[in-house]
N, C-alpha and C. Protein backbone atom coordinates (compact mmCIF):
# COMPACT_ATOMS: atom_id res chain seq x y z
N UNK A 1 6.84 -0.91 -6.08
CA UNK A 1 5.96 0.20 -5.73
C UNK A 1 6.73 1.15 -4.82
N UNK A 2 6.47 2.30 -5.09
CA UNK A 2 7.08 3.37 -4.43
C UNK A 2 6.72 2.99 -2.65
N UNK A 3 7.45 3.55 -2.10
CA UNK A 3 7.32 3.12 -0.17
C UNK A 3 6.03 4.71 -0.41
N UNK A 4 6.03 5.81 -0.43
CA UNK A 4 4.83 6.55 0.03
C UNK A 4 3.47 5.78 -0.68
N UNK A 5 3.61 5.63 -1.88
CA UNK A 5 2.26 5.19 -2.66
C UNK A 5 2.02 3.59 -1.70
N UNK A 6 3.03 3.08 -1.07
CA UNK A 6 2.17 1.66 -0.26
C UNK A 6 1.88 2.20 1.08
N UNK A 7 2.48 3.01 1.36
CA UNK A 7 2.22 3.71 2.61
C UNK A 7 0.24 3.84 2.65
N UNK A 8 0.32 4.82 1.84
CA UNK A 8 -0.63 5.40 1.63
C UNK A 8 -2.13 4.23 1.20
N UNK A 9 -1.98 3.69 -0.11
CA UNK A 9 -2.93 2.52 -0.24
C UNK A 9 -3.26 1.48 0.90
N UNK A 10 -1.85 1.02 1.28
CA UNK A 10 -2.49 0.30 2.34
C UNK A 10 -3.09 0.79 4.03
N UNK A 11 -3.18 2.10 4.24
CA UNK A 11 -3.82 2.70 4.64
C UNK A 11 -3.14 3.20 5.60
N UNK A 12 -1.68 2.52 5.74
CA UNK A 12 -1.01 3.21 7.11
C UNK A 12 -0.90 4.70 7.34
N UNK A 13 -0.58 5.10 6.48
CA UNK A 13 -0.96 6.79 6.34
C UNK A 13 -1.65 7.45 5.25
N UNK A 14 -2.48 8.28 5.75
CA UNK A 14 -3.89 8.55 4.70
C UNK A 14 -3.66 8.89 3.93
N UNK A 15 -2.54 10.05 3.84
CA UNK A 15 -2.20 10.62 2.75
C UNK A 15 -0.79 10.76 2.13
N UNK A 16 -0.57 10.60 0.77
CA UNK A 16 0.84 10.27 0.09
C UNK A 16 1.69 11.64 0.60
N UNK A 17 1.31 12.88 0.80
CA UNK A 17 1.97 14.11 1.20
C UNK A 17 2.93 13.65 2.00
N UNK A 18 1.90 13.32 3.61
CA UNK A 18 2.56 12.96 4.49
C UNK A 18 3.18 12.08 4.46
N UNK A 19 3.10 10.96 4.36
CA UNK A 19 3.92 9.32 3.87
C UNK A 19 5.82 10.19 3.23
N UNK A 20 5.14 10.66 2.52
CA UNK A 20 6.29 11.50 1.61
C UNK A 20 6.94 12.13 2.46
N UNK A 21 6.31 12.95 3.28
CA UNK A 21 7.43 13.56 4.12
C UNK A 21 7.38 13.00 4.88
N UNK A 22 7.26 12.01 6.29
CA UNK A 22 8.21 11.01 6.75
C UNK A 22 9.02 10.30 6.58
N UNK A 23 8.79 10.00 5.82
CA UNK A 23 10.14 9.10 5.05
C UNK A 23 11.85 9.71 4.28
N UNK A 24 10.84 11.07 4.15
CA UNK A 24 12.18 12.30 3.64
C UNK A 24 13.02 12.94 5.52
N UNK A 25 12.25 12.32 6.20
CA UNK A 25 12.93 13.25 7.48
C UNK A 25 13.95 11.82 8.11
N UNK A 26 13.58 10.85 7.50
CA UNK A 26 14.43 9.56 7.86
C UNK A 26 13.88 8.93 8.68
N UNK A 27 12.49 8.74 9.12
CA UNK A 27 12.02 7.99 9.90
C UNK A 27 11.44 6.68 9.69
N UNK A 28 11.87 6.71 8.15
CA UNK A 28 11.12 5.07 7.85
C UNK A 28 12.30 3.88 7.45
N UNK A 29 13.07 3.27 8.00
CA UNK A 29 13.55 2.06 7.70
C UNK A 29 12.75 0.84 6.66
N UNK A 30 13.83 0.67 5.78
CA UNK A 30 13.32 -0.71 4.82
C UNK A 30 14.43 -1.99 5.26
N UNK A 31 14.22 -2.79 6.09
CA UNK A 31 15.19 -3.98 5.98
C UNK A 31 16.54 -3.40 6.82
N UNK A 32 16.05 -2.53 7.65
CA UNK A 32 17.26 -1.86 8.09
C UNK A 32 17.95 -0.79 7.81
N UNK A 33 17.49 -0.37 6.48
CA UNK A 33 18.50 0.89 6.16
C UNK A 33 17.09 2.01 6.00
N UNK A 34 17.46 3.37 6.44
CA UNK A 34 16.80 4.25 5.84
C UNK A 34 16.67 4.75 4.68
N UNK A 35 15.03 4.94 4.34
CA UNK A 35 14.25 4.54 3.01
C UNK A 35 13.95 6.35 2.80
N UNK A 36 14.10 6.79 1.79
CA UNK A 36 13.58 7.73 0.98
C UNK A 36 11.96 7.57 0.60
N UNK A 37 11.29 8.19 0.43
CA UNK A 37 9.96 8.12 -0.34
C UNK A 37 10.39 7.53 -1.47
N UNK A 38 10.74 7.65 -2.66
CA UNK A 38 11.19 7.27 -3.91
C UNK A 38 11.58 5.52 -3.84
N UNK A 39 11.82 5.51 -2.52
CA UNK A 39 12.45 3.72 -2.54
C UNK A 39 11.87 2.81 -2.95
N UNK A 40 11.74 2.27 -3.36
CA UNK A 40 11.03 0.60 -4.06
C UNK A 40 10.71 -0.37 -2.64
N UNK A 41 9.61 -0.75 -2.60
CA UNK A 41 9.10 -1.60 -1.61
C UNK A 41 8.58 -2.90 -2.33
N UNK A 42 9.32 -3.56 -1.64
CA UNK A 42 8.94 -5.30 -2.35
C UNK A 42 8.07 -6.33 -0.95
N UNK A 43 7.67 -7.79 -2.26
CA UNK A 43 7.04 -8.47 -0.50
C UNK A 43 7.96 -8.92 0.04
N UNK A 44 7.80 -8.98 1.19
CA UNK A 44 8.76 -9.82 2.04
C UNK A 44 8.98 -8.64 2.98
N UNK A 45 9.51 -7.21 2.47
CA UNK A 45 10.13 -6.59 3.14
C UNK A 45 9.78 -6.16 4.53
N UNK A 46 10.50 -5.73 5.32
CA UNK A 46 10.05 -5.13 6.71
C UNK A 46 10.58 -3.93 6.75
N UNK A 47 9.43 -3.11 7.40
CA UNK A 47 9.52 -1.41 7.35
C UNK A 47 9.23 -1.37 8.55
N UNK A 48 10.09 -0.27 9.46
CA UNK A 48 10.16 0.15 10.60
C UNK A 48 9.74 1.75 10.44
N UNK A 49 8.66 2.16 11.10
CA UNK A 49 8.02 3.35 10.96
C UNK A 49 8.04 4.61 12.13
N UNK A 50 8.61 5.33 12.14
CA UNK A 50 8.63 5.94 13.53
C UNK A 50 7.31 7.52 13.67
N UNK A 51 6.62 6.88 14.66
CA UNK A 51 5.41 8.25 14.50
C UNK A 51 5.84 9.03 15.95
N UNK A 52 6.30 9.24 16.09
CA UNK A 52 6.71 10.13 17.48
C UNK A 52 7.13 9.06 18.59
N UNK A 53 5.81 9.20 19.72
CA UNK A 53 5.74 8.31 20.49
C UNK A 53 5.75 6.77 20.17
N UNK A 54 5.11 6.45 19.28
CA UNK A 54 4.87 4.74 18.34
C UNK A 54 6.01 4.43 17.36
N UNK A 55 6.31 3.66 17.42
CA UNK A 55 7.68 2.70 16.39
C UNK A 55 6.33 1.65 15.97
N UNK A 56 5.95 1.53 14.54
CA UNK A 56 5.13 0.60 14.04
C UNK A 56 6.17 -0.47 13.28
N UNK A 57 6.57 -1.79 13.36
CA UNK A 57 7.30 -2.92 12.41
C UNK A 57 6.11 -3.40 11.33
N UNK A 58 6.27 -3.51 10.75
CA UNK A 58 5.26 -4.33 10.07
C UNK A 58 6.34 -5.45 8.70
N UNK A 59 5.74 -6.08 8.22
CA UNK A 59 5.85 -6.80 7.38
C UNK A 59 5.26 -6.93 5.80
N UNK A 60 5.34 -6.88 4.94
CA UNK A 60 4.70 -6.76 3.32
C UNK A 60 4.39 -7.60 2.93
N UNK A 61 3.16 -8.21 2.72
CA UNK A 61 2.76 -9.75 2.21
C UNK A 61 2.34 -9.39 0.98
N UNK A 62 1.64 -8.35 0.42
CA UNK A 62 1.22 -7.61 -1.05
C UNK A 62 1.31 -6.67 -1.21
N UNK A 63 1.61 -6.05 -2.64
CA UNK A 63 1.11 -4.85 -3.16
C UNK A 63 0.23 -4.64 -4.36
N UNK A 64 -0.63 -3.75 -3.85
CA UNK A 64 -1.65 -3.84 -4.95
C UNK A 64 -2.00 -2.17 -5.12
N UNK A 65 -2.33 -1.74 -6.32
CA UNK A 65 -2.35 -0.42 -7.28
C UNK A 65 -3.03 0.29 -6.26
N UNK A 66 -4.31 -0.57 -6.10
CA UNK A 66 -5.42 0.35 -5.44
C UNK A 66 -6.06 -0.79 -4.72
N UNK A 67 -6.95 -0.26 -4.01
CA UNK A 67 -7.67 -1.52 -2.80
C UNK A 67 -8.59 -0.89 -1.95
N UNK A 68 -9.46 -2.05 -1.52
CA UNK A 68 -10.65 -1.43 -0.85
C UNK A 68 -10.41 -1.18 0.38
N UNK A 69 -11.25 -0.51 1.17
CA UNK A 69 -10.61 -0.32 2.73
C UNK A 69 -10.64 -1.62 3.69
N UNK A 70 -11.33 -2.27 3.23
CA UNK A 70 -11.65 -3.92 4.11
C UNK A 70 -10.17 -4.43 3.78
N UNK A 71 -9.71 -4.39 2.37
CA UNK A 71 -8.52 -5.32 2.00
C UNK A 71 -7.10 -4.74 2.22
N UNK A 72 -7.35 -3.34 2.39
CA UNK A 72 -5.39 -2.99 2.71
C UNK A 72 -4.74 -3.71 3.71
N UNK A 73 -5.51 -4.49 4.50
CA UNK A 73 -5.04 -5.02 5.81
C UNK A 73 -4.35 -6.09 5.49
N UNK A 74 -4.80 -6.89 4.66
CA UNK A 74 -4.40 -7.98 4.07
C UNK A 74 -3.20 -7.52 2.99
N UNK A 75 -2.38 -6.53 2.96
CA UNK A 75 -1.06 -6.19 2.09
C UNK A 75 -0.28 -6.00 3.69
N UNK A 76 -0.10 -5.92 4.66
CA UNK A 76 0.81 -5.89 5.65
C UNK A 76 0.32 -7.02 6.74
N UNK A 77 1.54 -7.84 7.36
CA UNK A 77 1.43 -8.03 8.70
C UNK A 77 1.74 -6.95 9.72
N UNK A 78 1.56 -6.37 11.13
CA UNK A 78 2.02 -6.40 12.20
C UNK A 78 3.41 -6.93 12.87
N UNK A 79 3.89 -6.78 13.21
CA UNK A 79 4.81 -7.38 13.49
C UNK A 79 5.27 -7.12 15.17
N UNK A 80 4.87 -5.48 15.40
CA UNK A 80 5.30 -5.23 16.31
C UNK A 80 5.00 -3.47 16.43
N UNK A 81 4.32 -3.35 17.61
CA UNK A 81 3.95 -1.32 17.87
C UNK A 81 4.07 -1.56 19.71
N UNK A 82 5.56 -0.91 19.19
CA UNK A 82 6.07 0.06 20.60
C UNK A 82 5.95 1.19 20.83
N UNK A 83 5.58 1.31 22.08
CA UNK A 83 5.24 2.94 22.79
C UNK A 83 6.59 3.54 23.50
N UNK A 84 7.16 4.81 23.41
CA UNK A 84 7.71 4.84 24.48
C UNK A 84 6.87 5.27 25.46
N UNK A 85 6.21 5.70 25.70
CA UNK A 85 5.22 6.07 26.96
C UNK A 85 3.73 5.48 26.40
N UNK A 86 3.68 4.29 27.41
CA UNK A 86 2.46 3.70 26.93
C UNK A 86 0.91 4.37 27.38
N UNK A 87 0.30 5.63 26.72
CA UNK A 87 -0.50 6.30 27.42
C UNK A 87 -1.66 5.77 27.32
N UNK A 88 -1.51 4.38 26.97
CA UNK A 88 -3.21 3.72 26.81
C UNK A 88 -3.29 2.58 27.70
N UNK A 89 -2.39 2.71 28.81
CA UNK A 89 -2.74 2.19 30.26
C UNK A 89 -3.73 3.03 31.05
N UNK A 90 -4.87 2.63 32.06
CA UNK A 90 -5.17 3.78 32.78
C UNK A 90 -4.25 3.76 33.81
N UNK A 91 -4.22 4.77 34.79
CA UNK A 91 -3.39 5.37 35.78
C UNK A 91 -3.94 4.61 36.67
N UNK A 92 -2.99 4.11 37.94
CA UNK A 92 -3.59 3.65 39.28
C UNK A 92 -2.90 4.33 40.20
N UNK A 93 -3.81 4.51 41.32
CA UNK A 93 -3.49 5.20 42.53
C UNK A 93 -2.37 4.73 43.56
């Protein structure tokens, strides 16, 4: 399966446009190397995602055509979401 079309189904990003163009600016790693939209995504693999502030890791346990919104969750693990500035601490005095 194409990396935007799993992007997209499994819900990490809503829409294939965008998926498409992140991945064209080089921000999405497959297994270590940087992934094109066009790239082939298999299970097993690990994709490193960069959204600005957030680095998302995740992991690929399925791919499936299409899927309900309860079940995309169940086509990726988590693996790992780093902040560089963690702004969802509150502030202390």
């Amino acid at each position: 399966m194409r990396l935007d079309k799993f992007l997209k189904v499994s819900r990490i990003i809503k829409r294939r446009t965008v998926a498409k163009e992140i991945a064209d600016k080089g921000r999405i790693q497959i297994n270590g190397k940087v992934a094109k939209s066009s790239t082939n995504v298999s299970v097993g693999d690990e994709l490193i995602i960069g959204f600005g502030n957030k680095t998302l890791t995740i992991k690929v346990n399925q791919l499936l055509e299409t899927t309900k919104k309860n079940d995309a969750e169940l086509m990726y693990d988590i693996v790992s979401e780093d902040y560089k500035t963690d702004y969802r601490q509150p502030f202390s005095d």
